[in-house]
Protein backbone atom coordinates (compact mmCIF):
# COMPACT_ATOMS: atom_id res chain seq x y z
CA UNK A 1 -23.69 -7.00 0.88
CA UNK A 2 -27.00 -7.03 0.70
CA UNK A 3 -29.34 -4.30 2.67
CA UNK A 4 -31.10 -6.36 5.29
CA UNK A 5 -28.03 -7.99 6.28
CA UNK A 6 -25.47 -4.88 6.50
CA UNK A 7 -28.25 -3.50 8.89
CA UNK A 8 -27.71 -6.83 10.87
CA UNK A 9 -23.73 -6.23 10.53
CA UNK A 10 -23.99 -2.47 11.88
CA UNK A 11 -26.83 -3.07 14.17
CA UNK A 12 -26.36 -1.38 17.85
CA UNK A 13 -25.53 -5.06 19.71
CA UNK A 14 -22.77 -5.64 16.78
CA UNK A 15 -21.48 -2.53 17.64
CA UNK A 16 -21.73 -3.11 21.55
CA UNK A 17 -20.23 -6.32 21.35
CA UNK A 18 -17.42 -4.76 18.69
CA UNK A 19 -16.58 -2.27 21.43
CA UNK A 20 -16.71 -4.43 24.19
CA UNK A 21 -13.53 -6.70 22.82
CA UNK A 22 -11.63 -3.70 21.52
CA UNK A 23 -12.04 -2.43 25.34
CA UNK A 24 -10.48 -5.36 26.11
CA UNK A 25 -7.32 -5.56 23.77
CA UNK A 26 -6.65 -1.86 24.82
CA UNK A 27 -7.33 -2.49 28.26
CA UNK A 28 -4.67 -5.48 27.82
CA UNK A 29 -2.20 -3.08 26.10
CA UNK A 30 -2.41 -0.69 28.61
CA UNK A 31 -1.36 -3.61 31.63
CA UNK A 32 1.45 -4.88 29.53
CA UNK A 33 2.90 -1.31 28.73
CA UNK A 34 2.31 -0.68 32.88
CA UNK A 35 4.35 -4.29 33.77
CA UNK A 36 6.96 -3.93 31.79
CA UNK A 37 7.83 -0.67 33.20
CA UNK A 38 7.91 -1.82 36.24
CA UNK A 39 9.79 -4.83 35.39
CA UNK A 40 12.22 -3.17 33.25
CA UNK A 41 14.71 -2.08 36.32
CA UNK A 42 14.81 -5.85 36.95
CA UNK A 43 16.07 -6.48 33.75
CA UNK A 44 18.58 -3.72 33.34
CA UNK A 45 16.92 -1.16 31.60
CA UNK A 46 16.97 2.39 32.55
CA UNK A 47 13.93 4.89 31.62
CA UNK A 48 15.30 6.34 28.86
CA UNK A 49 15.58 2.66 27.00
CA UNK A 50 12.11 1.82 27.97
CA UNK A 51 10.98 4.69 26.32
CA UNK A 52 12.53 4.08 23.24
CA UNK A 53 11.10 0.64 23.13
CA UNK A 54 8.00 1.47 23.40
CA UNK A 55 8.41 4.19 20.95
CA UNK A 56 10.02 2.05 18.10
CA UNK A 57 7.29 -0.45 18.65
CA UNK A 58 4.59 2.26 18.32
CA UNK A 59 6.87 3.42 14.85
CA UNK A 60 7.44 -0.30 13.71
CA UNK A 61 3.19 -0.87 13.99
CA UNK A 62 2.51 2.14 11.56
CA UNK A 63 3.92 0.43 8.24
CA UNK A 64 1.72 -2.75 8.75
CA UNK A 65 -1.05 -0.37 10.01
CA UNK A 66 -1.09 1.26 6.51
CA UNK A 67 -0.99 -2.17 4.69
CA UNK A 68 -3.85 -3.21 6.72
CA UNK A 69 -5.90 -0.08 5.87
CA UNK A 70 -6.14 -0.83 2.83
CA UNK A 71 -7.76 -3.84 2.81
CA UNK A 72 -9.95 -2.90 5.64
CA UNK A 73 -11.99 -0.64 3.25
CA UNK A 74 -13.07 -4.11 1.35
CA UNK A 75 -13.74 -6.18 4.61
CA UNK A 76 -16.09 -2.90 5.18
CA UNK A 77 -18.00 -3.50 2.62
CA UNK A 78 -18.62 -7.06 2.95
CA UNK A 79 -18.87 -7.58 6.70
CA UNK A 80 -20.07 -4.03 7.91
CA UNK A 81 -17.69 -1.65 10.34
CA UNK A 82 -18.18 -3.30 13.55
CA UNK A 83 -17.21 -6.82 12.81
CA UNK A 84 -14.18 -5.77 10.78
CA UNK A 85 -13.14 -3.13 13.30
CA UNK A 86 -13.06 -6.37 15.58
CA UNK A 87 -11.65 -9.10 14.16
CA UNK A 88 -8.67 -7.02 12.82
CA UNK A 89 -8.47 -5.42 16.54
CA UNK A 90 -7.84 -8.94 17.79
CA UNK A 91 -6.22 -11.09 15.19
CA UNK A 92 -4.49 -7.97 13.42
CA UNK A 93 -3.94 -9.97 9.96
CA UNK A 94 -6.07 -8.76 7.09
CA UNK A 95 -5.03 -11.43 4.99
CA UNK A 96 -6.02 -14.35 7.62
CA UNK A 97 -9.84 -12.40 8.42
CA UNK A 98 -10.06 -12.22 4.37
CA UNK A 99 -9.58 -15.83 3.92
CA UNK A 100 -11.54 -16.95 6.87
CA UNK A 101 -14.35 -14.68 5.74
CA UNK A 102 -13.96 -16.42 2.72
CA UNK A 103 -14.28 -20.12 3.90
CA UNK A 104 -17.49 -19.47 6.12
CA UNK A 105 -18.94 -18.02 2.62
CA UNK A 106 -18.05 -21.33 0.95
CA UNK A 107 -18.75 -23.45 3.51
CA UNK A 108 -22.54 -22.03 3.23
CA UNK A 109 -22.44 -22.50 -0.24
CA UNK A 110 -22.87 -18.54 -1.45
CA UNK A 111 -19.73 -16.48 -2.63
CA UNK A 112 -18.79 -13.61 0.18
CA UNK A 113 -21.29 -10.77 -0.20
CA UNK A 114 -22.63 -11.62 -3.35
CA UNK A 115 -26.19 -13.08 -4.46
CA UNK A 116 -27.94 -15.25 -1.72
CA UNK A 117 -25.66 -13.83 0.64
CA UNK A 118 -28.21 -13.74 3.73
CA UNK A 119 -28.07 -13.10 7.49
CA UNK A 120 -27.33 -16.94 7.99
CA UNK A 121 -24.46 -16.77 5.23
CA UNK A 122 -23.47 -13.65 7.62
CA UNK A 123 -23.45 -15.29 10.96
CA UNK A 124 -21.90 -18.50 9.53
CA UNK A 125 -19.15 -15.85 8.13
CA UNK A 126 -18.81 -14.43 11.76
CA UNK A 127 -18.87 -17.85 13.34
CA UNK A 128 -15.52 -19.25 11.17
CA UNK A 129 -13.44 -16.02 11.70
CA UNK A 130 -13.87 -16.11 15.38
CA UNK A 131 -13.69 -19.85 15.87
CA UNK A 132 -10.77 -19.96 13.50
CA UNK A 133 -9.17 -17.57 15.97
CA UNK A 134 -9.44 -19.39 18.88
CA UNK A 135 -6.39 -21.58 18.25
CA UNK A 136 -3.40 -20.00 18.99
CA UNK A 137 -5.52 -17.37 21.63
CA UNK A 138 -6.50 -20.81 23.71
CA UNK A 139 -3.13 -21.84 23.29
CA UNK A 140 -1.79 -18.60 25.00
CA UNK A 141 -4.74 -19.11 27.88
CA UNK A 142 -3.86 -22.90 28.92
CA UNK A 143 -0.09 -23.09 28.55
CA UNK A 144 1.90 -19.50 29.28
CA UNK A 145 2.07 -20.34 32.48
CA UNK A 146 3.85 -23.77 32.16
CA UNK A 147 5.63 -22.42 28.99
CA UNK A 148 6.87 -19.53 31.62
CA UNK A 149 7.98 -22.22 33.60
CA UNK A 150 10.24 -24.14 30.96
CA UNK A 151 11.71 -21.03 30.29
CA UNK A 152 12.76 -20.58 33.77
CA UNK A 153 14.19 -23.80 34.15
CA UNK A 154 16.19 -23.96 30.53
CA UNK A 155 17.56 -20.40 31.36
CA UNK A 156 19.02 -22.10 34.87
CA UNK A 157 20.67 -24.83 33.04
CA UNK A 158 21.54 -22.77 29.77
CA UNK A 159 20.93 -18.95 29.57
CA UNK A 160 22.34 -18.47 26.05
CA UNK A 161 20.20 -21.16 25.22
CA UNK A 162 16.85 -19.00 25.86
CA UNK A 163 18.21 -16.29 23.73
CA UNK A 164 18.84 -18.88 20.98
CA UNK A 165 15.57 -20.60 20.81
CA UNK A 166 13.65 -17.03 20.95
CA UNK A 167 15.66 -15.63 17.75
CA UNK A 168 15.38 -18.86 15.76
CA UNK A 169 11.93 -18.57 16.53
CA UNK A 170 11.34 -15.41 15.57
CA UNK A 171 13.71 -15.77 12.27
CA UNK A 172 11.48 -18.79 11.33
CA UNK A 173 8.05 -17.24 11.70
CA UNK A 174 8.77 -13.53 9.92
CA UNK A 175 10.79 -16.28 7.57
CA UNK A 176 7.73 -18.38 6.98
CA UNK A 177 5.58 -15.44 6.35
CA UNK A 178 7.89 -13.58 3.41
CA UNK A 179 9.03 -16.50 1.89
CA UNK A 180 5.17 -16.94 1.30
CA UNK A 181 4.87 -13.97 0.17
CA UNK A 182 7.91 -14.10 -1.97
CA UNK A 183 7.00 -17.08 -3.86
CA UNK A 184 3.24 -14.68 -5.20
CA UNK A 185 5.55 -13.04 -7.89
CA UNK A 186 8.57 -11.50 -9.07
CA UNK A 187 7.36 -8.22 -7.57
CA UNK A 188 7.02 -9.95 -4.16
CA UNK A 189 10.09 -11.46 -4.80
CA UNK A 190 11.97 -8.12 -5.40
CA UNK A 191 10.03 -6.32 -2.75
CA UNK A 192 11.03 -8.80 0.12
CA UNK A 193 14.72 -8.74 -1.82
CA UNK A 194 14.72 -4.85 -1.27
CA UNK A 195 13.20 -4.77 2.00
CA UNK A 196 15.85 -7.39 3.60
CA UNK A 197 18.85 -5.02 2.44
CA UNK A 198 17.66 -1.73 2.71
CA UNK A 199 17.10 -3.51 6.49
CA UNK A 200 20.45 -5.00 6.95
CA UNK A 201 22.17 -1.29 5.30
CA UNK A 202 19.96 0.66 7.95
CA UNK A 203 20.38 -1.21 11.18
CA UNK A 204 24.53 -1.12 10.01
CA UNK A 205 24.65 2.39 9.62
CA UNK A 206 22.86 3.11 12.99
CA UNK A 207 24.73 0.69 14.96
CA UNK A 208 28.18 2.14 13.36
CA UNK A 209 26.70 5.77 13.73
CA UNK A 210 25.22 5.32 16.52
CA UNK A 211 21.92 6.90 14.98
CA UNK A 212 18.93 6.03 17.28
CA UNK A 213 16.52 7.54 15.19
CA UNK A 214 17.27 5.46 12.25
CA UNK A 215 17.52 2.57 14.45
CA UNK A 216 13.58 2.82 15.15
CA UNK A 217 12.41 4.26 11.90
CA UNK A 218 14.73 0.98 10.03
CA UNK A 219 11.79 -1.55 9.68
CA UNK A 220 9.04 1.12 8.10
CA UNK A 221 12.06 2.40 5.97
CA UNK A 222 12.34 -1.18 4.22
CA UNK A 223 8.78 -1.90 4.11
CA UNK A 224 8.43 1.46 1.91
CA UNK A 225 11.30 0.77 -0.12
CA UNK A 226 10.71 -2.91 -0.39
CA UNK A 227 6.83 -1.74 -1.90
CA UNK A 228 8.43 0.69 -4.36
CA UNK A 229 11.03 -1.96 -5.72
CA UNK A 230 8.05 -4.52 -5.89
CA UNK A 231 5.91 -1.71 -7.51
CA UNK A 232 8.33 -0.50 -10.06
CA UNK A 233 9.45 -4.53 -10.78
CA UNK A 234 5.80 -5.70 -11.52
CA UNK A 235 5.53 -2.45 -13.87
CA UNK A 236 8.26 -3.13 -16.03
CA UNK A 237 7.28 -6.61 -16.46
């Protein structure tokens, strides 16, 4: 990136700004970690569950936390510490920021960071990352409410059915997003391969064993395998 406009990207009011939204994710964190506690007794959980919940999702965040890093160190370079620090606070995908950083470069006709890359290439960067953000985050503003409601009422009528819509939900989005990343290569292919049994072996032997521990530590177990599978397939190839 070019001089004048990384001193634009790390300027104090970027930084402010930067700070200011990553105040509020954490301050949101912080609420939803304090409501669910209290709500858990309600729901039938006792402390000691609730603490290994939150535990296994703080465990569970540190595999895609290192995949993330990586790439961070690039978006660094090319959109200055503040701005990546908060797009990736809020949107948390590396790969979507990339591409969106990407298409605001095209879209202003200059490739991302490179010659005639200047501070209105920058803000027209900025500009398509955070309105191509504002989708699904509007989404969540206008319609948890009512989408609370609908729950309520289908779980009157049909309580399994809640529990049935949720999973296929969640087994079509994670789904969605390795098939797409299966399809990149035969090392992708391998690695999600790897990762899906080294999964399904781990969460048997805990429930069988009754091993907590590898219960929580199960989904950054695969992840590592899967990447060493998809490492060592793409190097004999």
């Amino acid at each position: 990136m070019p001089g004048n406009v990384m001193n634009i990207a790390s300027s104090n009011i970027v930084w402010i700004v930067a700070f200011f939204v990553m105040g509020v994710v954490i301050f949101q964190a912080i609420m939803f970690m304090n409501i669910a506690k209290k709500a858990a007794p309600d729901a039938g959980l006792t402390p000691t569950e609730v603490s290994r919940a939150i535990r296994t999702g703080f465990i569970s965040s540190l595999g895609p936390s290192f995949g993330i890093a990586i790439v961070i160190v690039s978006l660094i370079a090319l959109l200055g510490p503040p701005i990546t620090m908060m797009r990736i606070g809020i949107i948390g995908s590396a790969a979507t920021e990339t591409a969106a950083a990407h298409i605001g470069a095209k879209a202003f006709g200059v490739e991302l960071g490179g010659a005639g890359f200047t501070e209105k290439a920058f803000a027209t960067v900025v500009w398509t990352m955070c309105l191509g953000g504002m989708g699904w985050l509007l989404v969540t503003f206008l319609f948890t409410k009512s989408l609370g409601k609908a729950e309520k009422a289908i779980r009157r009528k049909n309580p399994k059915a809640v529990a049935s819509i949720s999973l296929a939900a969640m087994l079509g989005a994670f789904g969605y997003l390795a098939s797409e990343q299966m399809l990149k290569g035969l090392g992708f292919f391998f690695a999600g391969i790897a990762s899906l049994g080294i999964m399904i072996i781990c969460m048997s032997i805990a429930e069988k064993k009754n091993i907590s521990w590898l219960r929580e530590w199960s989904l950054g177990i695969s992840m590592v395998c899967g990447m060493i599978a998809g490492t060592m397939v793409i190097a004999l190839t």
